[in-house]
N, C-alpha and C. Protein backbone atom coordinates (compact mmCIF):
# COMPACT_ATOMS: atom_id res chain seq x y z
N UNK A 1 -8.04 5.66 2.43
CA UNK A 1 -7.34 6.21 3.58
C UNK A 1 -5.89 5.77 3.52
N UNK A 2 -4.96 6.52 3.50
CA UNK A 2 -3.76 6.39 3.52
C UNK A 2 -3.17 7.00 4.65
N UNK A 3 -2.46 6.03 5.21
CA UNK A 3 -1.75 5.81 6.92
C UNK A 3 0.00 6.07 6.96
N UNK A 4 0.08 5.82 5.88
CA UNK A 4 1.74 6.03 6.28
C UNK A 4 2.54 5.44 4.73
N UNK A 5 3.34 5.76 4.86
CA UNK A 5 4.57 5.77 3.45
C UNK A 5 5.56 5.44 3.51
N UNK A 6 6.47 4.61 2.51
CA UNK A 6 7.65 4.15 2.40
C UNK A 6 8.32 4.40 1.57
N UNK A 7 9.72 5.37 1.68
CA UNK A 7 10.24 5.88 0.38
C UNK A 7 11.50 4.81 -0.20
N UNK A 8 11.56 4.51 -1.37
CA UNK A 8 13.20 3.85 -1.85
C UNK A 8 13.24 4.82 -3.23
N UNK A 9 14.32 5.69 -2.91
CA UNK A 9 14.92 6.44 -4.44
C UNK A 9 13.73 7.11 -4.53
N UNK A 10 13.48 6.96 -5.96
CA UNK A 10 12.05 7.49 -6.36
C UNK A 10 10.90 6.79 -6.30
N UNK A 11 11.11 5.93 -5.34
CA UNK A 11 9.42 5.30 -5.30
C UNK A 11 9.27 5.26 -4.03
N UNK A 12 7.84 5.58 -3.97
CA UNK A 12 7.29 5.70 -2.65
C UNK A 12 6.10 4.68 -2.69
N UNK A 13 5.69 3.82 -1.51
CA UNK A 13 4.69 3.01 -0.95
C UNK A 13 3.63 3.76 -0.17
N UNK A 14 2.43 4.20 -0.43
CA UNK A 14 1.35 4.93 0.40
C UNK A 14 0.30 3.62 0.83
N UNK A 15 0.48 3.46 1.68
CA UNK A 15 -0.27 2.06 2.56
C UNK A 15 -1.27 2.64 3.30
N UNK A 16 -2.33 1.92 2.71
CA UNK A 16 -3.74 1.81 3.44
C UNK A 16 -4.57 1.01 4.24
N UNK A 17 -5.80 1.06 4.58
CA UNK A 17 -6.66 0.36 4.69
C UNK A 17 -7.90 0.57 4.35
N UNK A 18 -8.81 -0.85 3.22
CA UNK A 18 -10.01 0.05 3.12
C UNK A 18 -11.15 -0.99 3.68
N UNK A 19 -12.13 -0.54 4.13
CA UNK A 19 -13.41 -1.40 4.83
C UNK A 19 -14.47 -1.81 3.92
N UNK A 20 -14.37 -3.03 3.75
CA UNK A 20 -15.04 -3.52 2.36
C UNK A 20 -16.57 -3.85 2.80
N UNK A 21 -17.38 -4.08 2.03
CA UNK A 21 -18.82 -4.04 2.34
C UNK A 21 -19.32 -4.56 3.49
N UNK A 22 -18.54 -6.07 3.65
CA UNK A 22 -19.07 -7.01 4.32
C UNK A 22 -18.61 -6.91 5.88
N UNK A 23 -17.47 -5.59 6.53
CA UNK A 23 -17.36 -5.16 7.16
C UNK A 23 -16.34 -6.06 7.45
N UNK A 24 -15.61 -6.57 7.33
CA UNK A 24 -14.16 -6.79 7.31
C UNK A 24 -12.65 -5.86 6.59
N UNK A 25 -11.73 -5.78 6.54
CA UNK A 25 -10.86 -5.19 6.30
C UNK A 25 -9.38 -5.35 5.37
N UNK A 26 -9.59 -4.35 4.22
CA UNK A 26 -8.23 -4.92 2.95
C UNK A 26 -7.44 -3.67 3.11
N UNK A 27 -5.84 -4.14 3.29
CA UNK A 27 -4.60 -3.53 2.90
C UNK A 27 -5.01 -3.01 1.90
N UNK A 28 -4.06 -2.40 1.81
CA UNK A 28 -3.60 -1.71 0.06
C UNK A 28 -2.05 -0.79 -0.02
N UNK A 29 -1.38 -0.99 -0.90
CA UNK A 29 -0.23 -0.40 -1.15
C UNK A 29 -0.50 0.42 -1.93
N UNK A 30 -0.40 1.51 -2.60
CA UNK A 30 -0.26 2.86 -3.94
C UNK A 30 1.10 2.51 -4.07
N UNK A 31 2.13 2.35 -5.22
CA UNK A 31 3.21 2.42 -5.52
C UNK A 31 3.43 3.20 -6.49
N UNK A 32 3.97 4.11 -5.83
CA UNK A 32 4.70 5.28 -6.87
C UNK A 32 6.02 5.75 -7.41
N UNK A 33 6.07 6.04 -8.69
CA UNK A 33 7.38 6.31 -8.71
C UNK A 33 7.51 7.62 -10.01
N UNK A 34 7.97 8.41 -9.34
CA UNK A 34 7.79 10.18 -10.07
C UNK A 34 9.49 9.95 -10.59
N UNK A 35 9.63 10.55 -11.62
CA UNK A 35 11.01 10.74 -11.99
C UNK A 35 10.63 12.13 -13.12
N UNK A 36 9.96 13.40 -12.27
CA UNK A 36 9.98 14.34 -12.58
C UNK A 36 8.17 14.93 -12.99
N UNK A 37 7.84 15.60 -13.63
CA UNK A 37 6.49 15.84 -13.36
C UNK A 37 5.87 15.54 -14.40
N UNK A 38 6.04 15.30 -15.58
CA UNK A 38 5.30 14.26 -16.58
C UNK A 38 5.72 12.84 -16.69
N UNK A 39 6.52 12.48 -16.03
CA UNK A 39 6.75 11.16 -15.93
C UNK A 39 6.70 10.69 -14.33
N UNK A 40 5.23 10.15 -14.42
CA UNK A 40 4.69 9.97 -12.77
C UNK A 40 3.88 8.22 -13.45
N UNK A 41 4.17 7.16 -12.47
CA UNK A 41 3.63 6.09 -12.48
C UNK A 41 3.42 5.67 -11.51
N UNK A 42 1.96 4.64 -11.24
CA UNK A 42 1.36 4.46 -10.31
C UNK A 42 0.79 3.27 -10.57
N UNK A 43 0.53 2.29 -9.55
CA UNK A 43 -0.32 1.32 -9.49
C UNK A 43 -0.47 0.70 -7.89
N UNK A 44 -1.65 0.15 -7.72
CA UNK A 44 -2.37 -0.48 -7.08
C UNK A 44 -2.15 -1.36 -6.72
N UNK A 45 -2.16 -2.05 -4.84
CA UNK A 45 -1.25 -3.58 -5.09
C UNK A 45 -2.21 -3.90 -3.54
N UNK A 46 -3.04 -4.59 -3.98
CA UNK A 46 -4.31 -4.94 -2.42
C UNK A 46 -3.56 -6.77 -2.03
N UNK A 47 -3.33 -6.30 -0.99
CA UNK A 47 -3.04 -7.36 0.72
C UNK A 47 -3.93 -8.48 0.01
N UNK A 48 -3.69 -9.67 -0.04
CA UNK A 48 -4.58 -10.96 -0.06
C UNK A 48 -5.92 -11.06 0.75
N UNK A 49 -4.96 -10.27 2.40
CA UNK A 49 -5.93 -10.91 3.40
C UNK A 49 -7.25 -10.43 3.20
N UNK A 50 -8.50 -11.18 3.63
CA UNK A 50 -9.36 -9.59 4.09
C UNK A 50 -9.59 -10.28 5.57
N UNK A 51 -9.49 -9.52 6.36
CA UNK A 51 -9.43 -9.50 7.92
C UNK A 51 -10.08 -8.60 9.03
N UNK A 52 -9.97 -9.46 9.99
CA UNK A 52 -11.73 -8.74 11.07
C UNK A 52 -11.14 -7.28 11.18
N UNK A 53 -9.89 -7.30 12.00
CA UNK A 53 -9.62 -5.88 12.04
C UNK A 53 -8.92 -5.07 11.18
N UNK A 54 -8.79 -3.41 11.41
CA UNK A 54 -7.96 -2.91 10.72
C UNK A 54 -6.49 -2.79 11.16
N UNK A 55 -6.29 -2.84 12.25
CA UNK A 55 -4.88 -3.25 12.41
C UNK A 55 -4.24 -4.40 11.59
N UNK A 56 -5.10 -5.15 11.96
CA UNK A 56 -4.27 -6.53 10.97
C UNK A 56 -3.94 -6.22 9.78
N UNK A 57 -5.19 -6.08 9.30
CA UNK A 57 -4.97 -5.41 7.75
C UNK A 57 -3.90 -4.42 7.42
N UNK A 58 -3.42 -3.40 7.89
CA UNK A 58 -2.51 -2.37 8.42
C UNK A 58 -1.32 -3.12 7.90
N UNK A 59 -1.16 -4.15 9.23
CA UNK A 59 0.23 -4.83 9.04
C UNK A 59 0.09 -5.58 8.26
N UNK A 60 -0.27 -6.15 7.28
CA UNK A 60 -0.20 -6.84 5.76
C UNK A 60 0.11 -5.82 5.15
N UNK A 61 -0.39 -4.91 4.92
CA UNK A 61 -0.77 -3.62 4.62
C UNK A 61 1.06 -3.01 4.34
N UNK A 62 1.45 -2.99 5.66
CA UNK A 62 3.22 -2.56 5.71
C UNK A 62 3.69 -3.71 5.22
N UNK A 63 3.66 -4.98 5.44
CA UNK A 63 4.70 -6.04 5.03
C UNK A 63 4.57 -5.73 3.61
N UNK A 64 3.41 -5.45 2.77
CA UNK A 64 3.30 -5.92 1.37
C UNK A 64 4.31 -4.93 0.51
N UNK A 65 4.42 -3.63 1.46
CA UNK A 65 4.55 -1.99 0.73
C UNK A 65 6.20 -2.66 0.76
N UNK A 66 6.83 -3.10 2.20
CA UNK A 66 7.97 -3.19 2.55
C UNK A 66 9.10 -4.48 1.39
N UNK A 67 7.93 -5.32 1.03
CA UNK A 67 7.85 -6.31 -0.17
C UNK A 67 8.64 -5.57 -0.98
N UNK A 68 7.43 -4.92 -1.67
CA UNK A 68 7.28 -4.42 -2.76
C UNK A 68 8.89 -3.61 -3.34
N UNK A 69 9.22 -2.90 -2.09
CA UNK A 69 10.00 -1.58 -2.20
C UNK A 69 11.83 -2.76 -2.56
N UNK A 70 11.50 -3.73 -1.25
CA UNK A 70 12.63 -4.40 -1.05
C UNK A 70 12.64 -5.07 -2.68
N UNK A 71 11.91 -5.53 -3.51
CA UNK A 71 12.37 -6.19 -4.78
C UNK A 71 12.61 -4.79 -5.69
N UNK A 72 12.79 -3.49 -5.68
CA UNK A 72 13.16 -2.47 -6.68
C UNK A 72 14.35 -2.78 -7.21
């Protein structure tokens, strides 16, 4: 499930949350960065926390994307 996005230049942050077995809750960032249509890269970047709710998770969730984007 992807909640919301963060663009810098050509990379974009698609921030999630996913509900893991044990019924607690993990962030996740998608980091993307397209610089045209065969040259598309992507990877995966999961929140440390795992946490009761999904809000929480959420906001790890944005800090990590907001991280991420701020060291480009």
């Amino acid at each position: 499930m992807s909640s919301e996005s963060y663009q810098k230049g050509k990379w974009r942050a698609d921030v999630g949350v996913e509900e893991l077995a044990s019924g607690k809750f993990q962030g996740f960032v998608m980091l993307v960065h397209e610089d045209g249509a065969a040259n598309r890269q992507q990877a995966l970047h999961r929140a440390l926390g795992v946490l009761d709710t999904m809000d929480a998770a959420l906001a790890e969730a944005k800090m990590l994307a907001r991280h991420l984007l701020g060291n480009l």
